[in-house]
PDB file of N, CA and C in Angstrom:
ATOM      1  N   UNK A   1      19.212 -33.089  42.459  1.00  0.00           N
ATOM      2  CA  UNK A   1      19.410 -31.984  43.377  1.00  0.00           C
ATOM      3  C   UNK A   1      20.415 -31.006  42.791  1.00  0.00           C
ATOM      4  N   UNK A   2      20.579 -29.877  42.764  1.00  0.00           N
ATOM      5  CA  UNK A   2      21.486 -28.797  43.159  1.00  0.00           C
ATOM      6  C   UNK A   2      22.264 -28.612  44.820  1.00  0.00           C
ATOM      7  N   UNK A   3      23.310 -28.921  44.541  1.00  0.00           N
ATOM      8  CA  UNK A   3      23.733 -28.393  45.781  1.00  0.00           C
ATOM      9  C   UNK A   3      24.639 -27.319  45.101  1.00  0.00           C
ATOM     10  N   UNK A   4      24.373 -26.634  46.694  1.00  0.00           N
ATOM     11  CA  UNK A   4      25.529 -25.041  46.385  1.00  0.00           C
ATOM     12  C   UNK A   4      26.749 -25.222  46.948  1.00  0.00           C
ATOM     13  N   UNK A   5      27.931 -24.904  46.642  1.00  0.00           N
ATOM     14  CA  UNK A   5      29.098 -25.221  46.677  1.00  0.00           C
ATOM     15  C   UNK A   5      29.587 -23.889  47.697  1.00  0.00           C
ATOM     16  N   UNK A   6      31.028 -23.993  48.608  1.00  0.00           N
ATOM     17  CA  UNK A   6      31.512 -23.024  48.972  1.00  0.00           C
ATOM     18  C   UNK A   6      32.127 -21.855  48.332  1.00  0.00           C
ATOM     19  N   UNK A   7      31.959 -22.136  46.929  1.00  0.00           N
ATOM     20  CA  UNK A   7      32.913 -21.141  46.217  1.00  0.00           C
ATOM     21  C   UNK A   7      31.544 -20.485  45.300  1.00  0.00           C
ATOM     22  N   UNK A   8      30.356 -20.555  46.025  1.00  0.00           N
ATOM     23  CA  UNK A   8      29.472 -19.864  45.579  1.00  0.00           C
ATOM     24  C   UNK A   8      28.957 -20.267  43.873  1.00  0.00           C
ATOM     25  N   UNK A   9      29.042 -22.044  43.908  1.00  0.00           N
ATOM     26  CA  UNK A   9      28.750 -22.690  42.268  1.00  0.00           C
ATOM     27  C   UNK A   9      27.501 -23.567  43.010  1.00  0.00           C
ATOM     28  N   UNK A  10      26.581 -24.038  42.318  1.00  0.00           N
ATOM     29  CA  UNK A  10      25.996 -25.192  42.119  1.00  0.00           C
ATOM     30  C   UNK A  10      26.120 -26.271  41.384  1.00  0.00           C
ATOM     31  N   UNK A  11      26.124 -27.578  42.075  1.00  0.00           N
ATOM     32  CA  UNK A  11      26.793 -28.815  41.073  1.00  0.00           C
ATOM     33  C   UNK A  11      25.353 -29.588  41.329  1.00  0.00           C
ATOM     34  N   UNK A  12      25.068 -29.883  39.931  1.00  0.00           N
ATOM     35  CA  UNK A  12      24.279 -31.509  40.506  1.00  0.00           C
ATOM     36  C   UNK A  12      24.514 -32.819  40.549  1.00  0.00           C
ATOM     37  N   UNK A  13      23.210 -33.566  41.451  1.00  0.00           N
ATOM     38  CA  UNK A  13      23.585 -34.613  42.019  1.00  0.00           C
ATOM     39  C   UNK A  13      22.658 -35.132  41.945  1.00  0.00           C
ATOM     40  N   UNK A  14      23.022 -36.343  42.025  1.00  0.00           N
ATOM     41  CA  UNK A  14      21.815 -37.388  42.160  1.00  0.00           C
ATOM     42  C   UNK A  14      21.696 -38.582  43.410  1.00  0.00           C
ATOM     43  N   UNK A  15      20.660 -38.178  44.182  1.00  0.00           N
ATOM     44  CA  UNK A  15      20.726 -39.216  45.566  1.00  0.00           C
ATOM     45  C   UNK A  15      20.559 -40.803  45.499  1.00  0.00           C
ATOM     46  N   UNK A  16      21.059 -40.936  45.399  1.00  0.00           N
ATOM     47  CA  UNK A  16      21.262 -42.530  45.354  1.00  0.00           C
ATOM     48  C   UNK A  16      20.739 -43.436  46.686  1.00  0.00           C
ATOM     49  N   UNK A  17      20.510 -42.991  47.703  1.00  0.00           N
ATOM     50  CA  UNK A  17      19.855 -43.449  49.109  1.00  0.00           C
ATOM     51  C   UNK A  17      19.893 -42.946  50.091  1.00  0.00           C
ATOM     52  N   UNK A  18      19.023 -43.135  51.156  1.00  0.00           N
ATOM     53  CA  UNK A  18      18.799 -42.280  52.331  1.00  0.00           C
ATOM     54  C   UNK A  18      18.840 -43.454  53.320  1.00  0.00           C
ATOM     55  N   UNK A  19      19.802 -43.142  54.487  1.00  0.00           N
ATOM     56  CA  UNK A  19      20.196 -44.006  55.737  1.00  0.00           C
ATOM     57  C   UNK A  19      19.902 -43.060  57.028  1.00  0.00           C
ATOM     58  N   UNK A  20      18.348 -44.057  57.113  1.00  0.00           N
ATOM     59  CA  UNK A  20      17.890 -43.420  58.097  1.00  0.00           C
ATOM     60  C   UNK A  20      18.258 -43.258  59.482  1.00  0.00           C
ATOM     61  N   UNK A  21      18.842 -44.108  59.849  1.00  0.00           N
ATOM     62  CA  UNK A  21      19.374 -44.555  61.094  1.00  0.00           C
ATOM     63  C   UNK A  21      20.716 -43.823  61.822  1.00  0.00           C
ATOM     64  N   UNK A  22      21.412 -43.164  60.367  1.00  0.00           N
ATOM     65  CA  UNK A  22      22.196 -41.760  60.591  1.00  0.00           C
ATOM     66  C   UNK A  22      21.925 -40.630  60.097  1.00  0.00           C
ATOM     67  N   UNK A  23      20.619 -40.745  59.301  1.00  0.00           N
ATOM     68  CA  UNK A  23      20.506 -39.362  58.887  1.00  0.00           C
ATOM     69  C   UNK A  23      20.898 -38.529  57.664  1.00  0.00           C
ATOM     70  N   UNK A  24      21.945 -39.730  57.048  1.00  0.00           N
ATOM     71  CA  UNK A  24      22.766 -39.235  56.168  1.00  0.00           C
ATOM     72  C   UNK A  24      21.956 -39.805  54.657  1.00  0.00           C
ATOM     73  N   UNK A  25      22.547 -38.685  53.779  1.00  0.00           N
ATOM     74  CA  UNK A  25      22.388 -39.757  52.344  1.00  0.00           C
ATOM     75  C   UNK A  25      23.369 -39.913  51.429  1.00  0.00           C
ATOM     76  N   UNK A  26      23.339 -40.478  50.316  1.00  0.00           N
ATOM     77  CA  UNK A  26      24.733 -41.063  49.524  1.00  0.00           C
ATOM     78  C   UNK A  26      24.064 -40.516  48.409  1.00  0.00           C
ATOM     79  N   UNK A  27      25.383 -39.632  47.476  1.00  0.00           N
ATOM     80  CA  UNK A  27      24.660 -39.104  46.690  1.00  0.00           C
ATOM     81  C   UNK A  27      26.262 -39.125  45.622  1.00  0.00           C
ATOM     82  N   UNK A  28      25.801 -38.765  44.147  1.00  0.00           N
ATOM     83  CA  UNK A  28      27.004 -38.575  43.245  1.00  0.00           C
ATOM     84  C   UNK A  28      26.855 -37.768  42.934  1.00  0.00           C
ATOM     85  N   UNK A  29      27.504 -36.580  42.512  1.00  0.00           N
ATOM     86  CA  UNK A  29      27.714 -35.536  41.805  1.00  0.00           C
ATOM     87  C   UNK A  29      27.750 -36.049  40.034  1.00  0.00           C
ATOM     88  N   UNK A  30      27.260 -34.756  39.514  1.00  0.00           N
ATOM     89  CA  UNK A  30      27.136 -35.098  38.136  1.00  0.00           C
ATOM     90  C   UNK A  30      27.436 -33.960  37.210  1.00  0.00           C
ATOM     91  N   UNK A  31      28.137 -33.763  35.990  1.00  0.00           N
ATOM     92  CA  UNK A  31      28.111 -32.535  35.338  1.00  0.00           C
ATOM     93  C   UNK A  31      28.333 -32.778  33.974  1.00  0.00           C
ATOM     94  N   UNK A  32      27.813 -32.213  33.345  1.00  0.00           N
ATOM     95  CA  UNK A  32      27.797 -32.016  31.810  1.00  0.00           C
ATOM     96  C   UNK A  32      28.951 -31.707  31.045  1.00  0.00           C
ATOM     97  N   UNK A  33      29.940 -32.760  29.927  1.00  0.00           N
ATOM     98  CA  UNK A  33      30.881 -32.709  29.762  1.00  0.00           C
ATOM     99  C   UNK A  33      30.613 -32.490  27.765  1.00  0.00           C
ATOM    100  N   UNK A  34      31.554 -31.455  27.385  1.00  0.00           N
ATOM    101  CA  UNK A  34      31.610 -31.604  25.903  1.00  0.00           C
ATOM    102  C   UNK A  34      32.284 -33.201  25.781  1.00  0.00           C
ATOM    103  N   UNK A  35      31.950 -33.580  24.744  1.00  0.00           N
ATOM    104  CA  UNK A  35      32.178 -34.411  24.205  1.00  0.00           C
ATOM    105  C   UNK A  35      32.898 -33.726  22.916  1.00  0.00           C
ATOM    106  N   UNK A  36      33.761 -35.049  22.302  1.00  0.00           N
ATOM    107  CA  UNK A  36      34.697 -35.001  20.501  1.00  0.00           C
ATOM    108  C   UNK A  36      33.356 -34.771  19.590  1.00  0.00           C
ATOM    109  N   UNK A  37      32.068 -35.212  20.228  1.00  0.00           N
ATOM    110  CA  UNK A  37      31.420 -35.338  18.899  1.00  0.00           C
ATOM    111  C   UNK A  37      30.056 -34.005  19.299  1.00  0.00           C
ATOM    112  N   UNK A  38      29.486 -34.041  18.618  1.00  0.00           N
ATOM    113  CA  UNK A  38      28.263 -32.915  18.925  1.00  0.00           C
ATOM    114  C   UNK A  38      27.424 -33.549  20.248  1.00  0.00           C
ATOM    115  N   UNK A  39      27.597 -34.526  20.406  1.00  0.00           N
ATOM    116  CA  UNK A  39      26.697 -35.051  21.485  1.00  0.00           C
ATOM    117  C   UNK A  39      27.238 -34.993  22.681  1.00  0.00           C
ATOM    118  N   UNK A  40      27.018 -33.844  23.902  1.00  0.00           N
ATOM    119  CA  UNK A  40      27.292 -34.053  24.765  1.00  0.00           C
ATOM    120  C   UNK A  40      27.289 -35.626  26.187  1.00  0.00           C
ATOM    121  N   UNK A  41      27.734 -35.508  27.150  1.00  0.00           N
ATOM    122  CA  UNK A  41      27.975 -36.681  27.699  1.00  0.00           C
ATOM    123  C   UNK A  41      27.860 -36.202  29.496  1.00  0.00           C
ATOM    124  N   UNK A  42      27.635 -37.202  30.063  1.00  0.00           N
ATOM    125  CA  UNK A  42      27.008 -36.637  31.927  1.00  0.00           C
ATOM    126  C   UNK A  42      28.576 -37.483  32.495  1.00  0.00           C
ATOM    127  N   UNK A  43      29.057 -36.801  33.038  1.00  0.00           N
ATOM    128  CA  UNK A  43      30.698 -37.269  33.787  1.00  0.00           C
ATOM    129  C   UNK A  43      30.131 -37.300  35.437  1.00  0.00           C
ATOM    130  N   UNK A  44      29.941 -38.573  35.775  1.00  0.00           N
ATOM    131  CA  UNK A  44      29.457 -39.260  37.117  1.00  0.00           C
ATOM    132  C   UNK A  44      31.216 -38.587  38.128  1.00  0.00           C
ATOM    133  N   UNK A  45      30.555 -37.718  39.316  1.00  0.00           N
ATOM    134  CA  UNK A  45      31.904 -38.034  40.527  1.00  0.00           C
ATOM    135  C   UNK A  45      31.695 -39.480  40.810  1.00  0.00           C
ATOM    136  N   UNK A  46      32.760 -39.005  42.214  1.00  0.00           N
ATOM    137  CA  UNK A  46      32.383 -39.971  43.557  1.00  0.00           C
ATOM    138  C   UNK A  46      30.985 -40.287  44.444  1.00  0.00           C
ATOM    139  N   UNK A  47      30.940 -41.394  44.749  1.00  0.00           N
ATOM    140  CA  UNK A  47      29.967 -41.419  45.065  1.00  0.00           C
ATOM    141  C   UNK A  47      30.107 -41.348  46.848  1.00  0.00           C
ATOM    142  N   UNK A  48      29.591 -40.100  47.511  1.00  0.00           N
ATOM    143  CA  UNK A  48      29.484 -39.521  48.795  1.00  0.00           C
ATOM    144  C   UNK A  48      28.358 -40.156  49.593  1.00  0.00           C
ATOM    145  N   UNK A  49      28.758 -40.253  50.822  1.00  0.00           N
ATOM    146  CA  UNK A  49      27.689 -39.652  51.995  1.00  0.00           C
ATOM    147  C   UNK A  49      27.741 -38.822  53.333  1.00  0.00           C
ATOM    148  N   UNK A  50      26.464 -38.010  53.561  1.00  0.00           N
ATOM    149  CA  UNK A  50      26.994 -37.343  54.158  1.00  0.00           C
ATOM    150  C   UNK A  50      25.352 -36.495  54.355  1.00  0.00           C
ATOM    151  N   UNK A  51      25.484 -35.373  55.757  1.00  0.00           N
ATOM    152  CA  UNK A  51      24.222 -34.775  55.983  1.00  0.00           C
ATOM    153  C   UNK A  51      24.167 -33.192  55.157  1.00  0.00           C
ATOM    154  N   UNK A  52      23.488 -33.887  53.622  1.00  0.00           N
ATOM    155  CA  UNK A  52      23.183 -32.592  53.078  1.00  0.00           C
ATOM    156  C   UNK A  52      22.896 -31.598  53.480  1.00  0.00           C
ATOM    157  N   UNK A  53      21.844 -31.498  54.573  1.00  0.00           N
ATOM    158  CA  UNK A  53      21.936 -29.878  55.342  1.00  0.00           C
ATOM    159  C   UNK A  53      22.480 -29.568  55.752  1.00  0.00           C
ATOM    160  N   UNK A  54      23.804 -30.177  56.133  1.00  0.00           N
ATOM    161  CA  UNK A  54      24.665 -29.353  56.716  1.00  0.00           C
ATOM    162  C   UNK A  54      26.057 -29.445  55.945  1.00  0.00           C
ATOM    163  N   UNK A  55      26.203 -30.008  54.703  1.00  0.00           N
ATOM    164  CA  UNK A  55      27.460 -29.887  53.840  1.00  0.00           C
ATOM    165  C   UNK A  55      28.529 -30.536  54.349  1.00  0.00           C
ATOM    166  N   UNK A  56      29.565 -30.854  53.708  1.00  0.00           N
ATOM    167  CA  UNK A  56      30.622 -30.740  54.577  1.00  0.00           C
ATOM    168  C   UNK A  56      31.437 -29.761  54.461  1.00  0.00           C
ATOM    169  N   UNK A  57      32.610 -29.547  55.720  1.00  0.00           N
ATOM    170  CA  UNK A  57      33.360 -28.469  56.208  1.00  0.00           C
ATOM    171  C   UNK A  57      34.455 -28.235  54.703  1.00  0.00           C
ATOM    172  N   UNK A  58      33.841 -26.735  54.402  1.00  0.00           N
ATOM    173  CA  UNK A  58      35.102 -26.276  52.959  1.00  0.00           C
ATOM    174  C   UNK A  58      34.481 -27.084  51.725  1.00  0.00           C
ATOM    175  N   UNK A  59      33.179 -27.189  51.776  1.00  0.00           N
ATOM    176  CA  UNK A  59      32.776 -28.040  50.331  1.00  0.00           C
ATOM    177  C   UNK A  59      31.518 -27.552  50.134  1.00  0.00           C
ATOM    178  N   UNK A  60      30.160 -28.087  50.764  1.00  0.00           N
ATOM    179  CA  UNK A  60      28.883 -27.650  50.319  1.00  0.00           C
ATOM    180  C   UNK A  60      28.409 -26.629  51.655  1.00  0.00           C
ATOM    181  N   UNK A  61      27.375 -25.893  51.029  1.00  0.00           N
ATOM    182  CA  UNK A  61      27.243 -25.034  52.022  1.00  0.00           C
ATOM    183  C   UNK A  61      25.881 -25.378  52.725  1.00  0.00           C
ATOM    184  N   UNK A  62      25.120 -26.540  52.517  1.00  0.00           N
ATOM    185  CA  UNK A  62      24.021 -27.141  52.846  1.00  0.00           C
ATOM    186  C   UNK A  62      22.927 -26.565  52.287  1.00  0.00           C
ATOM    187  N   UNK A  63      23.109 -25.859  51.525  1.00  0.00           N
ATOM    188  CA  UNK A  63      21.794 -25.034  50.650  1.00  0.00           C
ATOM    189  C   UNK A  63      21.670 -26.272  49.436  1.00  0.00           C
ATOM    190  N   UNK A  64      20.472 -26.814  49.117  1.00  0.00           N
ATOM    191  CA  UNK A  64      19.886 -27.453  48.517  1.00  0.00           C
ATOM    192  C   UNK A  64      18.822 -27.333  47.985  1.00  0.00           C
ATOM    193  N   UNK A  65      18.679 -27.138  46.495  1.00  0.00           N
ATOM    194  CA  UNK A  65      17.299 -27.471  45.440  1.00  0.00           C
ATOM    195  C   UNK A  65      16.790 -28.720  44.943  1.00  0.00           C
ATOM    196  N   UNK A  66      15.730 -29.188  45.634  1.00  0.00           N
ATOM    197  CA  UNK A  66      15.087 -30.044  44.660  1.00  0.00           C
ATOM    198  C   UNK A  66      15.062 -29.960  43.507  1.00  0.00           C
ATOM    199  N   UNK A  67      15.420 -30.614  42.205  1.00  0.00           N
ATOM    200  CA  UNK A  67      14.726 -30.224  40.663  1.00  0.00           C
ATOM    201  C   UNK A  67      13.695 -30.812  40.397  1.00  0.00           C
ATOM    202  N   UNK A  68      13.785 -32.001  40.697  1.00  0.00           N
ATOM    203  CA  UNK A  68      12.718 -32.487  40.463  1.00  0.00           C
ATOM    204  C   UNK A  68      10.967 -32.217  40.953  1.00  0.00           C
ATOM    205  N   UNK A  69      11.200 -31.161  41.886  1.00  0.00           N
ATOM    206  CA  UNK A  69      10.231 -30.447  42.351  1.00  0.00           C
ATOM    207  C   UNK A  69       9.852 -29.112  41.574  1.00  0.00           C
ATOM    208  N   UNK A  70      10.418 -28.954  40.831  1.00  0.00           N
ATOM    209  CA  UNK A  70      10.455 -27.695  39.955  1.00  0.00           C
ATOM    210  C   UNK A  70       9.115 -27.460  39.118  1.00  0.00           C
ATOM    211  N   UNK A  71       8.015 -27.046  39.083  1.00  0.00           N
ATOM    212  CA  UNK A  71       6.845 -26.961  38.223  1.00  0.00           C
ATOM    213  C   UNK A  71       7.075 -26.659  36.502  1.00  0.00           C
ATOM    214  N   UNK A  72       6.585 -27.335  35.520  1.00  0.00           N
ATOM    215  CA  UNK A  72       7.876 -27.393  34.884  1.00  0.00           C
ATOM    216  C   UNK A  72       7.040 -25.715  34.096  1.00  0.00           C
ATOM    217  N   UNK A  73       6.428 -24.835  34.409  1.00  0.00           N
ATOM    218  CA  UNK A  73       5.660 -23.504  34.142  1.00  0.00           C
ATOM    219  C   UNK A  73       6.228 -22.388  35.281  1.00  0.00           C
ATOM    220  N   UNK A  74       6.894 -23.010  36.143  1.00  0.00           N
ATOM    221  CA  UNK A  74       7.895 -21.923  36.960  1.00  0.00           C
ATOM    222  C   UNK A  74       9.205 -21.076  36.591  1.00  0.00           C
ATOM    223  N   UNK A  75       8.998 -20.026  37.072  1.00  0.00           N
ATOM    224  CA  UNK A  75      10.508 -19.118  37.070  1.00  0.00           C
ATOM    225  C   UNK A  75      11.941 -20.353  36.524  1.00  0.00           C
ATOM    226  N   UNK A  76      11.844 -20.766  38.140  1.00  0.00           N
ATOM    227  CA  UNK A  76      12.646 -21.522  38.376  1.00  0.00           C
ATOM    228  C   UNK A  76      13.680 -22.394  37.276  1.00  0.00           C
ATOM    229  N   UNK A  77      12.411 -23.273  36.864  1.00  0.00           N
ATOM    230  CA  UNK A  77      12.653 -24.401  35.959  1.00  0.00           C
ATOM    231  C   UNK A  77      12.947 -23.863  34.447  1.00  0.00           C
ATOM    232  N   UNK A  78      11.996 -22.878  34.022  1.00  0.00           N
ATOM    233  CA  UNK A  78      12.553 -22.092  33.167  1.00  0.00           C
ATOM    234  C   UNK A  78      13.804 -21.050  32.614  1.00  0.00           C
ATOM    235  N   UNK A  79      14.313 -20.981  33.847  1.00  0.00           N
ATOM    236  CA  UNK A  79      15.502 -20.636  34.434  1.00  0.00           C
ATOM    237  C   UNK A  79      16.885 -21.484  34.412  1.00  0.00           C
ATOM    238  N   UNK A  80      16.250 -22.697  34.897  1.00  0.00           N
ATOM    239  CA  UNK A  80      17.346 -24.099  34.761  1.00  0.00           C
ATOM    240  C   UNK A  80      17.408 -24.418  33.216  1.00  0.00           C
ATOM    241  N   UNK A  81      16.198 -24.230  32.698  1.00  0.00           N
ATOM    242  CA  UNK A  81      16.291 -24.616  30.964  1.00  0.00           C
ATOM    243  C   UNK A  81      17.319 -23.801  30.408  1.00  0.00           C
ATOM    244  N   UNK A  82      16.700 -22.365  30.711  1.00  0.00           N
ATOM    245  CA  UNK A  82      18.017 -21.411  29.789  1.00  0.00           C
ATOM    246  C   UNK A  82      19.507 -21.602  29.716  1.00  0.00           C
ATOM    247  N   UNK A  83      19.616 -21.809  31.129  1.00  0.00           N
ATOM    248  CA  UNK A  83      21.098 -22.255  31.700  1.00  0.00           C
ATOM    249  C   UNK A  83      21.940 -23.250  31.254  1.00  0.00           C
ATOM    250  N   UNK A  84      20.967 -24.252  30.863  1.00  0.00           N
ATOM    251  CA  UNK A  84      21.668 -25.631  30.341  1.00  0.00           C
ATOM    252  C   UNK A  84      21.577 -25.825  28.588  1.00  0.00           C
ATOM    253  N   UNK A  85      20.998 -24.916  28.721  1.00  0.00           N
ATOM    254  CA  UNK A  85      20.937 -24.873  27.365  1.00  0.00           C
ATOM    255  C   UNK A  85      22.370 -23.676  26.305  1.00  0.00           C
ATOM    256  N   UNK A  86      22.462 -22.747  27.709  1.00  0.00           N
ATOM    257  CA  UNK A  86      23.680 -21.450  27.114  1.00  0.00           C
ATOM    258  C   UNK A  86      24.769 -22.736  27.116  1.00  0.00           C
ATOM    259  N   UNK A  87      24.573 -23.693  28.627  1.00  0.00           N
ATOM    260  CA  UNK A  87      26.032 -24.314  28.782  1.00  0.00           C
ATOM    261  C   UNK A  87      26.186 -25.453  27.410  1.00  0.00           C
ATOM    262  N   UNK A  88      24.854 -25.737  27.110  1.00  0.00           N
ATOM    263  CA  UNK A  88      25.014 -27.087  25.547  1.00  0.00           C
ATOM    264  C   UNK A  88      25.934 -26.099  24.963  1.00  0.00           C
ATOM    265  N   UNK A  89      25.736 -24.836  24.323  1.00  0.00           N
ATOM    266  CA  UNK A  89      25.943 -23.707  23.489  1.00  0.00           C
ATOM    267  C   UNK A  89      27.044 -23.894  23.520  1.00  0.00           C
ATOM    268  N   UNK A  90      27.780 -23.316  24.798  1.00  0.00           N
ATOM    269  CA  UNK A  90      29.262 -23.276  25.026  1.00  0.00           C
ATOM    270  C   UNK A  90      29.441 -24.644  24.775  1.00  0.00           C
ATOM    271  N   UNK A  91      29.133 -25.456  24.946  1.00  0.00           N
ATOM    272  CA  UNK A  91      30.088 -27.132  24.850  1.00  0.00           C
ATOM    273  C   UNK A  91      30.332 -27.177  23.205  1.00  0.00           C
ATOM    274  N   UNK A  92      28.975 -26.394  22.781  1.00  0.00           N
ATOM    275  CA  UNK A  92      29.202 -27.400  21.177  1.00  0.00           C
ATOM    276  C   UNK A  92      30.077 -25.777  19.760  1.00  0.00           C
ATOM    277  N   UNK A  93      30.613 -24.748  21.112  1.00  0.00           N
ATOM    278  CA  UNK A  93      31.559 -23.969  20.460  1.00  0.00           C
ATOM    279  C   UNK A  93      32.787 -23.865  20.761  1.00  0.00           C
ATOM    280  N   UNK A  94      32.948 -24.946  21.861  1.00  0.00           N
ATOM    281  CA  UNK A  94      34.459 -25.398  22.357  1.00  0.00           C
ATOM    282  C   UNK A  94      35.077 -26.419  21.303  1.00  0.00           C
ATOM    283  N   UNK A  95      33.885 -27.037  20.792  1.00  0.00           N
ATOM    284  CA  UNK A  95      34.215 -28.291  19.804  1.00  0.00           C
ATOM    285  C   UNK A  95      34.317 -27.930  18.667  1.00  0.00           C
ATOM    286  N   UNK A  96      33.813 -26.074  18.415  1.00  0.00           N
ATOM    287  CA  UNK A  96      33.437 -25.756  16.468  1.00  0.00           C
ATOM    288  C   UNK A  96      35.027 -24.706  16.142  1.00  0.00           C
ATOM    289  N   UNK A  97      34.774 -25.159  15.065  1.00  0.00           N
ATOM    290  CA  UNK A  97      35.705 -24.026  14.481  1.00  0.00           C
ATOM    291  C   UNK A  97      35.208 -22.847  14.744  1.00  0.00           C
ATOM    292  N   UNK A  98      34.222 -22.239  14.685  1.00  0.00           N
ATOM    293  CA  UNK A  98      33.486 -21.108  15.417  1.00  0.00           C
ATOM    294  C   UNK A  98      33.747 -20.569  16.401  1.00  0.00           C
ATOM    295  N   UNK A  99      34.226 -19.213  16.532  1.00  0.00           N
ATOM    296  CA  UNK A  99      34.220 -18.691  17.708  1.00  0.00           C
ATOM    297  C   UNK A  99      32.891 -17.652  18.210  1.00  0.00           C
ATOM    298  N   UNK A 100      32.120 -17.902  17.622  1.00  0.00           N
ATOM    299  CA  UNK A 100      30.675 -17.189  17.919  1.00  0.00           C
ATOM    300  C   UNK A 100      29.763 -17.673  17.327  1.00  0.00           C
ATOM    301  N   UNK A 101      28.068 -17.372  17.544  1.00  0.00           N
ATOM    302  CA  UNK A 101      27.302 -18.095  17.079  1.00  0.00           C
ATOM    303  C   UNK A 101      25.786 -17.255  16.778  1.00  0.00           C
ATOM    304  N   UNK A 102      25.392 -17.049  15.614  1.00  0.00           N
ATOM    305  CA  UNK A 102      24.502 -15.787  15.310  1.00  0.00           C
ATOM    306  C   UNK A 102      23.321 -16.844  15.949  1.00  0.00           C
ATOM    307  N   UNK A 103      22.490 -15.789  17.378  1.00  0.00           N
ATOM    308  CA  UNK A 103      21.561 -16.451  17.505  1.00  0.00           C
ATOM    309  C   UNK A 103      20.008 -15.810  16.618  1.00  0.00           C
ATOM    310  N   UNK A 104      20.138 -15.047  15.926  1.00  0.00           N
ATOM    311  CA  UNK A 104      18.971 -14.844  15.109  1.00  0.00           C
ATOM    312  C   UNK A 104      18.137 -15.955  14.231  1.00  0.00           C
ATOM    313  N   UNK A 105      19.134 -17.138  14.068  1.00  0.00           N
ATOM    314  CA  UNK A 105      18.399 -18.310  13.402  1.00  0.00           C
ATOM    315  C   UNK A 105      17.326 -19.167  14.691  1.00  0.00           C
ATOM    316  N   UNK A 106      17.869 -18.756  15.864  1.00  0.00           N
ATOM    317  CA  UNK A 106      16.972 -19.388  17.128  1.00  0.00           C
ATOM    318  C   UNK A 106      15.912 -18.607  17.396  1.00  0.00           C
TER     319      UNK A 106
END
């Protein structure tokens, strides 16, 4: 999932279970961390629960994307590719002696 944040970010997450009986689900946050070496690394939060549509108060704003619903020939998803791919970019020029990166070889 994408959830949207109050400060107008999206973080993802991954649902870990749905409790039907309150409605709620348990989910971890997840984000993409440079790593020392060229290989980036996924830095697991806490693990929450709580009623995604409605966020909680000063944190999510209950706006939610499926990704995994994403067609992988859509706007969308093609969209999520570029994105994670500028952010690899930035991770692996935080780690270079490089402070820029000629993209004409891409």
């Amino acid at each position: 999932l994408a959830i949207n944040l109050e400060n107008n970010t999206n973080v993802q997450a991954v649902v870990l279970g749905y409790h039907p009986e309150q409605g709620m689900h348990t989910i971890q946050y997840q984000s993409l961390i440079c790593a020392e070496s060229v290989d980036e690394r996924i830095e697991y939060g806490p693990i929450l629960t709580y009623f995604i549509k409605n966020g909680r108060p000063g944190k999510e704003t209950g706006i939610v994307v499926s990704l995994e619903n994403l067609d992988n020939d859509s706007e969308g998803h093609k969209t999520r590719q570029l994105l994670e791919q500028v952010q690899r970019t930035f991770c692996y020029l935080s780690d270079s002696q490089k402070s820029s990166i000629d993209p004409r070889s891409l």
